[in-house]
Protein backbone atom coordinates (compact mmCIF):
# COMPACT_ATOMS: atom_id res chain seq x y z
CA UNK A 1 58.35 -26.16 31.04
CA UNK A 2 58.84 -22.68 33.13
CA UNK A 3 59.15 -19.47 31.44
CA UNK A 4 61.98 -17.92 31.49
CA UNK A 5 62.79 -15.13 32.96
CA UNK A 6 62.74 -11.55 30.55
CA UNK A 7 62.64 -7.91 30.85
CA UNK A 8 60.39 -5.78 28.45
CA UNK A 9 63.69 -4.67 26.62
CA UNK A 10 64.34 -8.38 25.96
CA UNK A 11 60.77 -8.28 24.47
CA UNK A 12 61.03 -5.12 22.07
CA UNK A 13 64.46 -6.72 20.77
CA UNK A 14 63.03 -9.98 19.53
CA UNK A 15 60.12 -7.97 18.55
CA UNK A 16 62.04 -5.51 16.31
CA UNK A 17 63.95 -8.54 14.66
CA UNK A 18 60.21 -9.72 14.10
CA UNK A 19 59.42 -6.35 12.07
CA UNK A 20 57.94 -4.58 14.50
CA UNK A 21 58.50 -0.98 15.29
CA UNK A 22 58.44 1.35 18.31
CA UNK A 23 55.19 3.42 17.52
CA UNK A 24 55.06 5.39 20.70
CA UNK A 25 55.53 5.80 24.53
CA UNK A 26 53.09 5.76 26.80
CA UNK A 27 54.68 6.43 30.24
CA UNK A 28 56.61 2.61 31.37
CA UNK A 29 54.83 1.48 27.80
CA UNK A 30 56.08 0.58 24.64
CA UNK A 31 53.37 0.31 22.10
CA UNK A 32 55.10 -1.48 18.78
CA UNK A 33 53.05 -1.95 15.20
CA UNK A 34 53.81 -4.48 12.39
CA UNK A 35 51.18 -4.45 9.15
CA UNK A 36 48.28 -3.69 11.68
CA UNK A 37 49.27 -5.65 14.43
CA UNK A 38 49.83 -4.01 18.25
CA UNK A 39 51.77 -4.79 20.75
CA UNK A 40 52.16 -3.46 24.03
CA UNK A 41 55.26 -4.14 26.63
CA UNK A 42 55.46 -2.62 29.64
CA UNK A 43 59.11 -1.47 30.38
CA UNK A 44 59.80 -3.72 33.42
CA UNK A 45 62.87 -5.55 34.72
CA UNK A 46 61.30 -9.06 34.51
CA UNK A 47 57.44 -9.54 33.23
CA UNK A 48 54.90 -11.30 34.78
CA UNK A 49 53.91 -14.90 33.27
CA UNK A 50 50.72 -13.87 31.58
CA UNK A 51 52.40 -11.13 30.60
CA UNK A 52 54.76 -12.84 28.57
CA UNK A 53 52.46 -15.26 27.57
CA UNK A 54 50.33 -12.98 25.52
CA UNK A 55 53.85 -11.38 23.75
CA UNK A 56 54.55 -14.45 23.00
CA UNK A 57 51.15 -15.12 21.44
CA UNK A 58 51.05 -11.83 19.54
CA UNK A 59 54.86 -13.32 18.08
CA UNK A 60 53.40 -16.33 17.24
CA UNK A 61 56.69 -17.89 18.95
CA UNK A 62 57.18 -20.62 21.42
CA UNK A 63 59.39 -19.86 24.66
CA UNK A 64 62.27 -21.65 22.73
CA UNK A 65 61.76 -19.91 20.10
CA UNK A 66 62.05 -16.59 21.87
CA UNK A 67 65.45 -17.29 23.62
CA UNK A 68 66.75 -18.41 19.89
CA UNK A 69 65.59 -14.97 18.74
CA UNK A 70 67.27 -13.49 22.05
C-alpha cells in the first residue's frame, strides 16, 4: 500500500489528539513531548516517506490508522 500523502500540520494534529504537546520551535521544526516521548516534524507541505514512516512509528499507528485519526 502507498503512503499517503501529509503535511507536517496533518502530523502535529493527529499527534495532539494522541496526547502530545507542542514543546518548542526550532526554526521549520516542531518538537512535541508525551510522558517522555519526542517527536520531531518538520513543518513541510507534504513529508518525505521515511519521514512519515518514523511519525508513524513513534504513534505506534498504521497508515490507516492515521487517516482515521485525520
Amino acid at each position: 500500500m502507498r503512503l499517503p500523502v501529509v503535511s507536517g500540520l496533518d502530523c502535529i494534529k493527529v499527534a495532539s489528539k494522541l496526547g502530545f504537546f507542542i514543546r518548542r520551535r526550532n526554526g521549520s521544526h516542531v518538537i512535541l513531548r508525551n510522558n517522555g516521548t519526542m517527536l520531531v516534524v518538520p513543518m513541510h507541505q507534504s513529508l518525505k516517506t521515511g519521514t512519515f514512516r518514523e511519525v508513524l512509528k513513534t504513534l505506534n499507528l498504521s497508515p490507516q490508522q492515521f487517516e482515521e485519526w485525520l
